[in-house]
C-alpha atoms as a PDB file:
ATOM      1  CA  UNK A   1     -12.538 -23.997  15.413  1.00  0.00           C
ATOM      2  CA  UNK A   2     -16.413 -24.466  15.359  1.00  0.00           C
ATOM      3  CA  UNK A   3     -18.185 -21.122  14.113  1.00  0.00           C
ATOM      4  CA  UNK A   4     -21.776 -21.039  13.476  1.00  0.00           C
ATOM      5  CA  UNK A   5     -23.604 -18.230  11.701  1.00  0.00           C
ATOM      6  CA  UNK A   6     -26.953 -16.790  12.327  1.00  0.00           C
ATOM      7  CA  UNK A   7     -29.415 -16.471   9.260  1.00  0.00           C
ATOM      8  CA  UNK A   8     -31.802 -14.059  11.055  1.00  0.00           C
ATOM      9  CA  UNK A   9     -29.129 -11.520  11.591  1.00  0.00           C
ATOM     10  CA  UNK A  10     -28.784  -8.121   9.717  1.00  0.00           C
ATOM     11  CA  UNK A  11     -24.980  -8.673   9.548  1.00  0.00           C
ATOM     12  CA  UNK A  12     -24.051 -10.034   6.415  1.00  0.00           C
ATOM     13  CA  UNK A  13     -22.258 -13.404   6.525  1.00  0.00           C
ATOM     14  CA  UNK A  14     -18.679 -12.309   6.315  1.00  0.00           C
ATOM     15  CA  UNK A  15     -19.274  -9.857   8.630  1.00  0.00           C
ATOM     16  CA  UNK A  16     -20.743 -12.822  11.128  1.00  0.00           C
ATOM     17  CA  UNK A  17     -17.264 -14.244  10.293  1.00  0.00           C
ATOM     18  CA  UNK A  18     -15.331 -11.957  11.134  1.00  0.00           C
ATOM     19  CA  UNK A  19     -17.140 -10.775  14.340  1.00  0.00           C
ATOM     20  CA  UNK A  20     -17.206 -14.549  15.463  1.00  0.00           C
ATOM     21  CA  UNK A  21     -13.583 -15.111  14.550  1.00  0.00           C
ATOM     22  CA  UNK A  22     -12.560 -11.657  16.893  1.00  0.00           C
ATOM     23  CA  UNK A  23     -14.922 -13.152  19.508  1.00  0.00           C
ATOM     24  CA  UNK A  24     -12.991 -15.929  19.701  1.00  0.00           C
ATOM     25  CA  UNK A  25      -9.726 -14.135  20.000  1.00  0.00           C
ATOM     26  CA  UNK A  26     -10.516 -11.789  22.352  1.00  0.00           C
ATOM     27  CA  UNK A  27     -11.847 -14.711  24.165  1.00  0.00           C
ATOM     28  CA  UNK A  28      -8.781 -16.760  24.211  1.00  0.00           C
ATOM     29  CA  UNK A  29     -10.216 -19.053  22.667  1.00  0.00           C
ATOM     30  CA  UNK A  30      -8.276 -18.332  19.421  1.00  0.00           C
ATOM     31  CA  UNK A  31      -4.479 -17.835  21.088  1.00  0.00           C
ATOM     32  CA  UNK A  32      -2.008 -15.903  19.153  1.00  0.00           C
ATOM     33  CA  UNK A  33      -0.154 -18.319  16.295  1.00  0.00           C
ATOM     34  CA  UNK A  34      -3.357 -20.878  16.332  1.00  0.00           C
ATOM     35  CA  UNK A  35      -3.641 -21.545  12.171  1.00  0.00           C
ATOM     36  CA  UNK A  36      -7.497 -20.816  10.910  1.00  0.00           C
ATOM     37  CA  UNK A  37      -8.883 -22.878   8.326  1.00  0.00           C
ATOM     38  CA  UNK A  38      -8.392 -22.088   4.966  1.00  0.00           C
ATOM     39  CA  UNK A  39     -11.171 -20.321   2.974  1.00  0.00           C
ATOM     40  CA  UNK A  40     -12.248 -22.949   0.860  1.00  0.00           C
ATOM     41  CA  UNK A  41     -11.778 -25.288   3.978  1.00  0.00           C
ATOM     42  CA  UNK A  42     -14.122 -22.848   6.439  1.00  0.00           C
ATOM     43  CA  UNK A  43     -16.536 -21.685   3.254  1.00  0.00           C
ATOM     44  CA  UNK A  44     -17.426 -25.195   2.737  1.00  0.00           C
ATOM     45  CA  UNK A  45     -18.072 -25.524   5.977  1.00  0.00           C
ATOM     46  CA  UNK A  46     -20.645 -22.737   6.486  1.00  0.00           C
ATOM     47  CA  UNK A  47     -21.802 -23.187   3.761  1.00  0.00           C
ATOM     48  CA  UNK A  48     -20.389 -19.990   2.025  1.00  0.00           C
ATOM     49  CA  UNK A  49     -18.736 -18.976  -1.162  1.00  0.00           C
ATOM     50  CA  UNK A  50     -15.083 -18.825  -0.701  1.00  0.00           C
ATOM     51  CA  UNK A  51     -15.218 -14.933  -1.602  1.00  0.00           C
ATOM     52  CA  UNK A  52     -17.251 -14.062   1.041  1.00  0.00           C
ATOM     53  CA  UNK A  53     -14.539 -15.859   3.582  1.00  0.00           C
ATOM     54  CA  UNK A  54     -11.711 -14.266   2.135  1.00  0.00           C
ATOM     55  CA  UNK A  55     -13.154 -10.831   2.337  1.00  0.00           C
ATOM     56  CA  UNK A  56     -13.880 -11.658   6.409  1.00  0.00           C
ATOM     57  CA  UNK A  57     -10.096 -12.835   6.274  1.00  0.00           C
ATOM     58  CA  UNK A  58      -8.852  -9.335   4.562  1.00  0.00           C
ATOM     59  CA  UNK A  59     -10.662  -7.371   6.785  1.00  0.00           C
ATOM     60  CA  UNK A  60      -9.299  -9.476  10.053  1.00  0.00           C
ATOM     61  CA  UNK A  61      -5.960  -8.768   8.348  1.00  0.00           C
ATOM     62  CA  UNK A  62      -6.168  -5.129   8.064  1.00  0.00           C
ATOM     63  CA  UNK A  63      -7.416  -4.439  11.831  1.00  0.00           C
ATOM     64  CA  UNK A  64      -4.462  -6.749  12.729  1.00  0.00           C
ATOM     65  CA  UNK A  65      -5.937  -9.855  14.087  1.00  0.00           C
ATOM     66  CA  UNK A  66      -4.909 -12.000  11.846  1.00  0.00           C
ATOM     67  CA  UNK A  67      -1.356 -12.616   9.384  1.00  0.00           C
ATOM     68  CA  UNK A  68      -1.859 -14.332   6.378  1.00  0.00           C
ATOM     69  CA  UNK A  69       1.903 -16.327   5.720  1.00  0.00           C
ATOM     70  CA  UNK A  70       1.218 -18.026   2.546  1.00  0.00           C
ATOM     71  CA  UNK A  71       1.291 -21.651   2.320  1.00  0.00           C
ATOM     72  CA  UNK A  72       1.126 -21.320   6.428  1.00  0.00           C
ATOM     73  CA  UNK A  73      -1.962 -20.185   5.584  1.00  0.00           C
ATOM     74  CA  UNK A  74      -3.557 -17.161   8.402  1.00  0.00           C
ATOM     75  CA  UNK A  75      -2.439 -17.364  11.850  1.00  0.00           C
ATOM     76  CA  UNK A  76      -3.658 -15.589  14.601  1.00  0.00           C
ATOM     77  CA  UNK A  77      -1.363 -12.503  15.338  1.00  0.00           C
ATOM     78  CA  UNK A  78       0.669 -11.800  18.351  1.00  0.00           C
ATOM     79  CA  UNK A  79       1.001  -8.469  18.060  1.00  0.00           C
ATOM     80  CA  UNK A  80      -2.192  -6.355  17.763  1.00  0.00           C
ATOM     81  CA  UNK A  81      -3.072  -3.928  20.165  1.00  0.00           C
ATOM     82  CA  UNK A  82      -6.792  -4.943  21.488  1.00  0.00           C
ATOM     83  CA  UNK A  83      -8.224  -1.299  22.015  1.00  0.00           C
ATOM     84  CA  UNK A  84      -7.274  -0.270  18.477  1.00  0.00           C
ATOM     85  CA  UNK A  85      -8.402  -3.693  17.160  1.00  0.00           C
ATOM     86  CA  UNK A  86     -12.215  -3.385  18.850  1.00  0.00           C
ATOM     87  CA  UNK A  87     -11.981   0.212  17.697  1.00  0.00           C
ATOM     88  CA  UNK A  88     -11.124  -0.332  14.134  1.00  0.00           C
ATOM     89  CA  UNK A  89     -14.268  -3.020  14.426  1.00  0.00           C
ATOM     90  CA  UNK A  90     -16.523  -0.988  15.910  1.00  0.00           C
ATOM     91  CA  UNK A  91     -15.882   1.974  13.134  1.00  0.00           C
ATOM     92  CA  UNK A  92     -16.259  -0.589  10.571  1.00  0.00           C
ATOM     93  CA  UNK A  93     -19.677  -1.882  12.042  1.00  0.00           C
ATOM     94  CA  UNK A  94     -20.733   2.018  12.448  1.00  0.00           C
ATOM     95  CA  UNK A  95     -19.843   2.757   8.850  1.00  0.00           C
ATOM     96  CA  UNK A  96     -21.555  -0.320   7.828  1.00  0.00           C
ATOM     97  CA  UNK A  97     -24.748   0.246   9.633  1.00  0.00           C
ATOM     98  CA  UNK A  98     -25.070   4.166   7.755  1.00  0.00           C
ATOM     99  CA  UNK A  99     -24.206   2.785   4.660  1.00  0.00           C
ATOM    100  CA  UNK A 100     -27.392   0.407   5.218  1.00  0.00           C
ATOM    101  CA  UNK A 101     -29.489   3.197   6.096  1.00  0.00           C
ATOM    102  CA  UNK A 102     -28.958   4.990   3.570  1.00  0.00           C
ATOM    103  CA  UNK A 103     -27.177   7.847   5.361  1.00  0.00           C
ATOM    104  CA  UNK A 104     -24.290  10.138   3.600  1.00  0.00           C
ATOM    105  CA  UNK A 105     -21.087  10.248   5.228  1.00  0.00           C
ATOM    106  CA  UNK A 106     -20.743  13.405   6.115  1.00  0.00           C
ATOM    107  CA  UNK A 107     -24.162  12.757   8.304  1.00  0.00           C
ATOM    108  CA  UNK A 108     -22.791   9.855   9.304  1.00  0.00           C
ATOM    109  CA  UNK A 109     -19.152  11.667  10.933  1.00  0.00           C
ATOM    110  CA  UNK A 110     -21.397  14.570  12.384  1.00  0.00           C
ATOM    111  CA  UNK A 111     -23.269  11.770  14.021  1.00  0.00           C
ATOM    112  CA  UNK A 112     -20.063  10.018  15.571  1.00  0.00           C
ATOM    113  CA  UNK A 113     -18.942  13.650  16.168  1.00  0.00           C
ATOM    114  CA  UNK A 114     -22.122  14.401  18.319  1.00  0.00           C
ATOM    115  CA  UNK A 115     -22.042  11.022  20.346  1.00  0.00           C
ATOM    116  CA  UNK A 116     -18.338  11.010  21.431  1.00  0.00           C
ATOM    117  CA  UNK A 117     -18.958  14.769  22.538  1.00  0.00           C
ATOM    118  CA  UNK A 118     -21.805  13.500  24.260  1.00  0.00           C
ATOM    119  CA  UNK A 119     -19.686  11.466  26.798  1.00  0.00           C
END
């Protein structure tokens, strides 16, 4: 798996991770049961501390792209539904993005409110 990160991007690096990582699945490029590198393994890589990889692996694991099986370390999952998946990313990257601006989160919901009755 060759990932790359971009230093001139807003995203944060786990973030980067963990958008690159989904890219890659919902590529094909990572196919369901395909092992990822461990987080020392893929921090050491990038250059990263091993936190800030494990917190891009947590968050893969909770939208379901991702099963972490102990000393099988985190396989790709076989099971995740891809429009939930991208929406559970996009939600997180919209939550994100207030957060950064500063805005409240009750803003922030009449916001996504007023854009999805938009459509």
């Amino acid at each position: 798996m060759h990932l790359t990160l971009d230093p001139a991007s807003p995203l944060p690096p786990f973030a980067q991770v963990r958008s690159r990582i989904i890219a890659m699945i919902e590529s094909g490029e990572l196919a369901p049961g395909t092992r990822l590198p461990s987080v020392r393994a893929l921090a050491a890589d990038l250059d990263l501390a091993a936190n800030t990889v494990a917190r891009a692996y947590k968050e893969l694991e909770e939208a379901g792209f991702v099963e972490t099986r102990g000393r099988a370390g985190t396989i790709v999952s076989a099971g995740s539904d891809p429009v939930a998946v991208r929406a559970a990313e996009a939600a997180r990257t919209f939550a994100q993005t207030m957060r950064a601006l500063g805005v409240a989160p009750d803003t922030a919901l009449d916001l996504a409110r007023g854009a999805l009755s938009d459509t």
